[in-house]
N, C-alpha and C. Protein backbone atom coordinates (compact mmCIF):
# COMPACT_ATOMS: atom_id res chain seq x y z
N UNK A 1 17.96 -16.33 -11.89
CA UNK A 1 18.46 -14.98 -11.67
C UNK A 1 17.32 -14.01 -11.44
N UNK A 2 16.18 -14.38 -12.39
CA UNK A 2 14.95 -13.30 -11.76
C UNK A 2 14.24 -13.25 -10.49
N UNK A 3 14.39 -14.76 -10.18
CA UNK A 3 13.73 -14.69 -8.55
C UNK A 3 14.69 -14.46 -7.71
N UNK A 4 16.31 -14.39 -8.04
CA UNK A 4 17.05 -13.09 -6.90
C UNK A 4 16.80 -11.80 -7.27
N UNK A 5 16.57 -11.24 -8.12
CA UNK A 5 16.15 -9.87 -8.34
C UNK A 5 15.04 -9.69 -7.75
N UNK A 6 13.83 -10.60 -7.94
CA UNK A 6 12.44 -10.11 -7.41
C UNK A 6 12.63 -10.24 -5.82
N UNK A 7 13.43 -11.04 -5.02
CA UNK A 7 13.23 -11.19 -3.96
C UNK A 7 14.25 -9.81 -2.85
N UNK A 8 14.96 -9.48 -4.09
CA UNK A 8 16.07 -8.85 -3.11
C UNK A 8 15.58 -7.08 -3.67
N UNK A 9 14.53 -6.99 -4.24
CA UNK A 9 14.12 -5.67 -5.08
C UNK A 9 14.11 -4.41 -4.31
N UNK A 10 13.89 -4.29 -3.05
CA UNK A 10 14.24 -3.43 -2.57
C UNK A 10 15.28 -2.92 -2.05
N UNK A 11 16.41 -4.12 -1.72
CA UNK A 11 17.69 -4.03 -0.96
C UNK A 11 18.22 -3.26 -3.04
N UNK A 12 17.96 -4.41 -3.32
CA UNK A 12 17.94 -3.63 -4.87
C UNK A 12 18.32 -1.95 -5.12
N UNK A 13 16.92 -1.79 -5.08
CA UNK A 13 16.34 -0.36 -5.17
C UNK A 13 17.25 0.64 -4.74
N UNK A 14 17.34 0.18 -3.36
CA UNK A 14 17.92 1.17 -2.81
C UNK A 14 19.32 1.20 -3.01
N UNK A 15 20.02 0.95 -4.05
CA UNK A 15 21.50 1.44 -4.82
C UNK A 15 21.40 2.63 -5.48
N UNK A 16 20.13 2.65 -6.07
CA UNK A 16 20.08 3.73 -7.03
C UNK A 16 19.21 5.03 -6.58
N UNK A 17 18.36 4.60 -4.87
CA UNK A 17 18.03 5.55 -3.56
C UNK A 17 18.84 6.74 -3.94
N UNK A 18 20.19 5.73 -2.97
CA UNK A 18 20.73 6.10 -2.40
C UNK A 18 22.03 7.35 -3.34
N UNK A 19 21.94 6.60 -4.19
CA UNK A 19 22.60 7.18 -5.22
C UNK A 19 22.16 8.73 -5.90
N UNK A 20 20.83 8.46 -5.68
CA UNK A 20 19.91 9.61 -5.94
C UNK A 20 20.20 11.13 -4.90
N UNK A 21 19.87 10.33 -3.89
CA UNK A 21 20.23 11.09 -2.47
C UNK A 21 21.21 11.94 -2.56
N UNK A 22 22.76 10.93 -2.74
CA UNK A 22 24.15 11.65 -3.21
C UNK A 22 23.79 12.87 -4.21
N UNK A 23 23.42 12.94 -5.07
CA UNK A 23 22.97 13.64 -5.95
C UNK A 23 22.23 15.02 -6.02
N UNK A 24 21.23 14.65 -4.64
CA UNK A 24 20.72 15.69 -4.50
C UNK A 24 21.23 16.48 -3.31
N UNK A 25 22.25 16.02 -2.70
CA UNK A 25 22.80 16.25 -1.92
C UNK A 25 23.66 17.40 -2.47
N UNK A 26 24.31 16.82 -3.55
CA UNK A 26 25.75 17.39 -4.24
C UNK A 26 24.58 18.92 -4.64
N UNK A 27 24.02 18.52 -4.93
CA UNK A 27 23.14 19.47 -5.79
C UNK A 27 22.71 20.71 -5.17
N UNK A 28 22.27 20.31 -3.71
CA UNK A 28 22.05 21.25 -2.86
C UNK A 28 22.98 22.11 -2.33
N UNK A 29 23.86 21.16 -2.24
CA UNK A 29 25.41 21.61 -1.51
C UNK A 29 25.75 23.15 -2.55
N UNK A 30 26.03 22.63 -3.68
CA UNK A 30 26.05 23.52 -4.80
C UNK A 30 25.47 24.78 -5.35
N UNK A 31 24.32 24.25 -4.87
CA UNK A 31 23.46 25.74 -5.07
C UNK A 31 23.40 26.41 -3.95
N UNK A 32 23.53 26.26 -2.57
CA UNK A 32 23.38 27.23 -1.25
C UNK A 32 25.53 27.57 -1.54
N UNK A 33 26.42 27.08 -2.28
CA UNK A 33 27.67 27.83 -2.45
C UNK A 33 27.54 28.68 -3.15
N UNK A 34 26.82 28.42 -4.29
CA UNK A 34 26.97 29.62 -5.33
C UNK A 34 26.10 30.84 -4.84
N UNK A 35 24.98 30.48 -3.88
CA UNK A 35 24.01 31.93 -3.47
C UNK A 35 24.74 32.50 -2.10
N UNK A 36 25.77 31.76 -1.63
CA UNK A 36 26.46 32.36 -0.73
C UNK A 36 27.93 32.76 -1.37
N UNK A 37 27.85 33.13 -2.34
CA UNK A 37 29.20 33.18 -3.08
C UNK A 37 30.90 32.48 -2.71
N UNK A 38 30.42 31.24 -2.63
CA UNK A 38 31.92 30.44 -2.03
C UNK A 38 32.82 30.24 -3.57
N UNK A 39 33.89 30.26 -3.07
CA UNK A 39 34.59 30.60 -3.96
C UNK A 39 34.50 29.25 -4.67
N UNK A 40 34.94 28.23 -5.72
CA UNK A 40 34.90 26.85 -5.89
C UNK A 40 36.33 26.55 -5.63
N UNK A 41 36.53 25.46 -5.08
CA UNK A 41 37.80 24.91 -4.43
C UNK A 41 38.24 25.09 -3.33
N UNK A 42 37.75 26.41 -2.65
CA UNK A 42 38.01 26.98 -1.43
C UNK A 42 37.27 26.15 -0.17
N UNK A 43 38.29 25.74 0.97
CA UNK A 43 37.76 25.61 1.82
C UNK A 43 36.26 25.94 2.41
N UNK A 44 35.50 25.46 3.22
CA UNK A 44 34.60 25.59 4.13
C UNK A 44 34.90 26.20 5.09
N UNK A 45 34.76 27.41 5.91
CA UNK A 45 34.79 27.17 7.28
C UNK A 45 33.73 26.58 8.12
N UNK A 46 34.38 25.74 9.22
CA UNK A 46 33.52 24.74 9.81
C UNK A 46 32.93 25.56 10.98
N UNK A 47 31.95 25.66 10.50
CA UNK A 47 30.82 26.83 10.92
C UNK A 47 29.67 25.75 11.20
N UNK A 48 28.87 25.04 12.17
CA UNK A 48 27.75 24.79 12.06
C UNK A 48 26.46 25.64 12.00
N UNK A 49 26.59 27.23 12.66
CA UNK A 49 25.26 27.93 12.26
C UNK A 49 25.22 27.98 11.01
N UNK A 50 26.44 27.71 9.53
CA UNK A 50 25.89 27.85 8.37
C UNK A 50 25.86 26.71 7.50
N UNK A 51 24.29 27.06 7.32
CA UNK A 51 23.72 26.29 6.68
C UNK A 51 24.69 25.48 5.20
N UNK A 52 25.56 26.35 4.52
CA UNK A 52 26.73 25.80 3.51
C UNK A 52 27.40 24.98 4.22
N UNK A 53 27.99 25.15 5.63
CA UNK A 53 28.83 23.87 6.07
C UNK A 53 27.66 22.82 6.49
N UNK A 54 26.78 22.99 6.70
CA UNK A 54 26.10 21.80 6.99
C UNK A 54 25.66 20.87 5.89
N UNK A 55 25.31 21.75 4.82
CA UNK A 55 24.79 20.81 3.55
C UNK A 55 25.97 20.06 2.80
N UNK A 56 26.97 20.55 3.36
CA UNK A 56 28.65 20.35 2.61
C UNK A 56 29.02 18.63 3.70
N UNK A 57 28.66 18.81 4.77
CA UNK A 57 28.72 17.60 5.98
C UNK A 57 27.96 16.68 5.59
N UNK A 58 26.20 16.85 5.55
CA UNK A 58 25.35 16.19 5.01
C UNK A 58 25.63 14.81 3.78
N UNK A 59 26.39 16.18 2.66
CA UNK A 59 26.75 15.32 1.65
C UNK A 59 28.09 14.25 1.37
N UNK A 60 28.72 15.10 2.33
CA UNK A 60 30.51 14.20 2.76
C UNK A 60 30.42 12.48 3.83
N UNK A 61 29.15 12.93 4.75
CA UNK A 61 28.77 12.32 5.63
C UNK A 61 28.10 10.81 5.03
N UNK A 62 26.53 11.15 4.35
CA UNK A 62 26.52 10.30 3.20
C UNK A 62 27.52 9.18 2.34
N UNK A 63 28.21 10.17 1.83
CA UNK A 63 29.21 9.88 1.34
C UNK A 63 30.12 8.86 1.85
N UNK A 64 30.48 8.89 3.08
CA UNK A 64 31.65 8.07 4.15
C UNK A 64 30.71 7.04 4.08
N UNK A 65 29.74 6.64 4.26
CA UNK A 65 28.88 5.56 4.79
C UNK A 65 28.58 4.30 3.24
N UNK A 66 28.36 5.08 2.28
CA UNK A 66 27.38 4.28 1.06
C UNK A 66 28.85 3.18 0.66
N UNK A 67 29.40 3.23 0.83
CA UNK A 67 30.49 2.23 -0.06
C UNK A 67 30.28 0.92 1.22
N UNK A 68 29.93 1.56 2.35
CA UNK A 68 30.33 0.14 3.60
C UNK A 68 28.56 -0.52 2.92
N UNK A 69 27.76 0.42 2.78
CA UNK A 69 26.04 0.09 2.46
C UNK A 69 26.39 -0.81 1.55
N UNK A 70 26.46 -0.41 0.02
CA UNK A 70 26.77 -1.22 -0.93
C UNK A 70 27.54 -2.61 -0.99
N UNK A 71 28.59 -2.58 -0.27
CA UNK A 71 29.21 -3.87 -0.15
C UNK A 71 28.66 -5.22 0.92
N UNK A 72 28.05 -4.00 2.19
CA UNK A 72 27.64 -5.06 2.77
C UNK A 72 26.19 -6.01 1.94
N UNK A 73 25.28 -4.94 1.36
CA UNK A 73 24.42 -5.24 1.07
C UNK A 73 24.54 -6.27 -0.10
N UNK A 74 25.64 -6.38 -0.65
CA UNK A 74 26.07 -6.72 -1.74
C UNK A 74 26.72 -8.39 -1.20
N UNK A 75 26.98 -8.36 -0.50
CA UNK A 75 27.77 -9.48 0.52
C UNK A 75 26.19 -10.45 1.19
N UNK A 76 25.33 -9.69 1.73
CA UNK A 76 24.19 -10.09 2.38
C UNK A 76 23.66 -10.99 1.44
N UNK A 77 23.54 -10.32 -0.14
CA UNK A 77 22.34 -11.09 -1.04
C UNK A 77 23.20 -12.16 -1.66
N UNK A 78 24.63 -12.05 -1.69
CA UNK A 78 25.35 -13.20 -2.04
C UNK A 78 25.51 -14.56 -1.33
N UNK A 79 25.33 -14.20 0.13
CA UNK A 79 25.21 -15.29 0.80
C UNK A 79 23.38 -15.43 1.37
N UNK A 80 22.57 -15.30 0.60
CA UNK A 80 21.16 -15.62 0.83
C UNK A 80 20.48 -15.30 1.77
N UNK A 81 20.60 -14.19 2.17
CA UNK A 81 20.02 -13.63 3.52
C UNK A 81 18.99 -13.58 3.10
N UNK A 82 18.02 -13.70 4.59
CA UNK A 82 16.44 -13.69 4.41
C UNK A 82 16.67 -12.24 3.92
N UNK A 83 15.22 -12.10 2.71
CA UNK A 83 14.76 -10.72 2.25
C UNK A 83 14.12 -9.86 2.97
N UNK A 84 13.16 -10.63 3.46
CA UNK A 84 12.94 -9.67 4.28
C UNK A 84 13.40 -8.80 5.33
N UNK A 85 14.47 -8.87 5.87
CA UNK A 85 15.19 -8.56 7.01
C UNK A 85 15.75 -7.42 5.86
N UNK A 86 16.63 -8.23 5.11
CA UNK A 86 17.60 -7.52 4.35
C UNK A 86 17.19 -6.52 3.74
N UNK A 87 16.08 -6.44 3.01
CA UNK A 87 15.02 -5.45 2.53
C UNK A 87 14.61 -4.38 3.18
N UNK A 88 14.06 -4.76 4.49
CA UNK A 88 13.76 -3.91 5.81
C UNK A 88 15.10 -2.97 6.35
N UNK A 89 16.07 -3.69 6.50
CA UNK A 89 17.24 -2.77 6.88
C UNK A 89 17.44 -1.74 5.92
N UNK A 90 17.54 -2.42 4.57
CA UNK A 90 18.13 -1.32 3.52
C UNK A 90 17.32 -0.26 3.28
N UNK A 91 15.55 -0.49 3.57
CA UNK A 91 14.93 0.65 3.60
C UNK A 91 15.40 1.40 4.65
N UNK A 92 15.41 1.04 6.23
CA UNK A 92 16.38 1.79 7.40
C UNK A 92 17.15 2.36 7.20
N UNK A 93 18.29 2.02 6.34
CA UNK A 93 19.30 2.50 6.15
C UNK A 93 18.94 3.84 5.44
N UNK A 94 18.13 3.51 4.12
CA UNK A 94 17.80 5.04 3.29
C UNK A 94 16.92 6.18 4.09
N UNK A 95 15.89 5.41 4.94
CA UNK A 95 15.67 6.60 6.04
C UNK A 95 16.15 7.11 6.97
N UNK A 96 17.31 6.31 7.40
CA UNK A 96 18.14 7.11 8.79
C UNK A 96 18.98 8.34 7.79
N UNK A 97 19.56 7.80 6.47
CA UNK A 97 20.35 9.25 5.91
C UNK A 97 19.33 9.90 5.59
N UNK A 98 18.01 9.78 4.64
CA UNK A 98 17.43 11.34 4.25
C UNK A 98 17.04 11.86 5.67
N UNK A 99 16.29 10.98 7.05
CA UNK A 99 16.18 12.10 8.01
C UNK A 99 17.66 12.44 8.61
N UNK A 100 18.72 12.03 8.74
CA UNK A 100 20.09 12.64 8.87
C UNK A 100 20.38 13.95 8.21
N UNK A 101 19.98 13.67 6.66
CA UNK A 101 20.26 14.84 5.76
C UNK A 101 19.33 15.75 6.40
N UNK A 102 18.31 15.94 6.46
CA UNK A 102 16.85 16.55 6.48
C UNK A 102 17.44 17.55 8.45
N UNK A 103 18.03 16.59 9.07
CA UNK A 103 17.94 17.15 9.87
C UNK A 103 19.30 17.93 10.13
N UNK A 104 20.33 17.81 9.47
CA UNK A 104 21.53 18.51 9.07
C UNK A 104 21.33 19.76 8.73
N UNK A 105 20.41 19.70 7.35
CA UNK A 105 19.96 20.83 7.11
C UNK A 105 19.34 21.96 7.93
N UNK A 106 18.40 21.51 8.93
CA UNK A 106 17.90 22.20 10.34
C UNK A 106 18.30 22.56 10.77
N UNK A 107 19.49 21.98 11.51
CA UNK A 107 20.82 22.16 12.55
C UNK A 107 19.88 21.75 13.26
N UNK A 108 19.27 20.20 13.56
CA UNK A 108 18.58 19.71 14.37
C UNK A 108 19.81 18.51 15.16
N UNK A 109 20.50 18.83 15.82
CA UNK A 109 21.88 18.00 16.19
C UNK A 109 21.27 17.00 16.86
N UNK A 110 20.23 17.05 17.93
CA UNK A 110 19.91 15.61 18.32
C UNK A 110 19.36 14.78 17.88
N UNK A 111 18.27 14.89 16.85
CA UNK A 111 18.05 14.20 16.03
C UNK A 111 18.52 13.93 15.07
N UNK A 112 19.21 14.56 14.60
CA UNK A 112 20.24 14.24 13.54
C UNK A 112 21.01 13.26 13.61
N UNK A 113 21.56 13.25 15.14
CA UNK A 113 22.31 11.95 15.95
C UNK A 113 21.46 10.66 15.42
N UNK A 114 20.22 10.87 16.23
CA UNK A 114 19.47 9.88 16.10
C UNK A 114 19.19 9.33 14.82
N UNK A 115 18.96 9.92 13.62
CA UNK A 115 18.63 9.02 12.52
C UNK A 115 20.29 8.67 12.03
N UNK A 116 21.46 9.34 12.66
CA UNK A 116 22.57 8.49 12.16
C UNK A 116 22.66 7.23 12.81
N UNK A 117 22.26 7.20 14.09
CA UNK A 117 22.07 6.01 14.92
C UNK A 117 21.80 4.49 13.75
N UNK A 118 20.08 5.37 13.22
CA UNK A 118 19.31 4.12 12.79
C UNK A 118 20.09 3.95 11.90
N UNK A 119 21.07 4.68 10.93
CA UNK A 119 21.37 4.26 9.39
C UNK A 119 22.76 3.60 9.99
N UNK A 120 23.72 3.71 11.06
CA UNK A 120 24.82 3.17 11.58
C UNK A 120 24.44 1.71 12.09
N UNK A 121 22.83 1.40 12.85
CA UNK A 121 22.29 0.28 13.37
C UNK A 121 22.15 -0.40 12.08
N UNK A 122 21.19 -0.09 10.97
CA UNK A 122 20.45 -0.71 10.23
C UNK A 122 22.10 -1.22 9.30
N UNK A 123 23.08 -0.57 9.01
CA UNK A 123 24.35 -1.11 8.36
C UNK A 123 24.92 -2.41 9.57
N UNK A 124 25.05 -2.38 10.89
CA UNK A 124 25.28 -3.41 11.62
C UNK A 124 24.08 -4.50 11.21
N UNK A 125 23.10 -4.06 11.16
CA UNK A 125 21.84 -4.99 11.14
C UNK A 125 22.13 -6.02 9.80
N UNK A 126 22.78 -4.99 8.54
CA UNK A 126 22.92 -5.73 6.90
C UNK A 126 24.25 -6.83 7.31
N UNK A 127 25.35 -6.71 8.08
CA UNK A 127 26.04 -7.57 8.13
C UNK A 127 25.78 -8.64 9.14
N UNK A 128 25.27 -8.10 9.64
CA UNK A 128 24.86 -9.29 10.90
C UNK A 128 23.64 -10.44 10.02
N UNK A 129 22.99 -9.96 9.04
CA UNK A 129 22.19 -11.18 8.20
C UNK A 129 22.89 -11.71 7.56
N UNK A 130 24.10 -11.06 7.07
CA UNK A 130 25.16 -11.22 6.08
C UNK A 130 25.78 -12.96 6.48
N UNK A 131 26.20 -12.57 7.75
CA UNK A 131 27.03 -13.27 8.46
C UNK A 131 26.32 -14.46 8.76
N UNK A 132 25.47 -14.80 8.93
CA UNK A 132 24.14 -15.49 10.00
C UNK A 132 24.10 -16.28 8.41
N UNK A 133 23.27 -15.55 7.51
CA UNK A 133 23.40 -16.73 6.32
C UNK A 133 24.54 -17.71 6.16
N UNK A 134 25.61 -16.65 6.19
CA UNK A 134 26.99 -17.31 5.65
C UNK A 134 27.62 -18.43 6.90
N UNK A 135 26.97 -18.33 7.69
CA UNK A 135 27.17 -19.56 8.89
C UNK A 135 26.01 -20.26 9.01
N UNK A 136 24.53 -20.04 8.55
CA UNK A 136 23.66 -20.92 8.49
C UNK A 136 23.21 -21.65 7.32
């Protein structure tokens, strides 16, 4: 059991990343409502010049994605996927959302695209090792 932990340590890691991320996400979200005085419970208006609907997207956005992360990743190390691959993606994965987040926050929309790209690729990338083990 320790040499699947040591080998899978970063695909690892990044549960509790990512988890972090959520967190600071929520966190941020939270504090640009309360300095813009949003009411709590009240709708958003879906405003992209403001910065509250974007950090509110950021964190919802996140959000939609980590349960497919977790399971696949979770599926990958069960059927013995090379680590390295698997490792490599899951770091991908945590950098396509913080520069997603990072660039949400900007209102940087094309790049923003783009690092959803890598974290949407690098989740195809975790099942596709997934799969490849589980048939090889």
């Amino acid at each position: 059991m320790e040499n699947l932990l040591t080998v899978y340590m970063p695909a690892i890691a990044s549960f509790g990343i990512i988890g972090g991320l959520l967190l600071v996400q929520l966190v941020i979200a939270d504090i640009i409502g309360i300095v813009n005085k949003q009411p709590p419970g009240t709708p958003i208006p879906a405003d992209h010049s403001k910065l509250l609907f974007r950090a509110h997207r950021a964190h919802a956005n996140t959000n939609e994605s980590v349960a497919a992360f977790i399971a696949l990743t979770l599926f990958a190390i069960a059927m013995s996927a090379p680590p390295f691959w698997l490792n490599t993606l899951c770091l991908a994965y945590i950098a396509g959302r913080v520069g997603h987040m990072l660039c949400y926050y900007a209102n940087l929309k094309i790049l923003r695209s783009i690092f959803f790209g890598i974290a949407t690729l690098a989740l195809v990338g975790i099942l596709a090792v997934g799969i490849a083990a589980c048939l090889g």
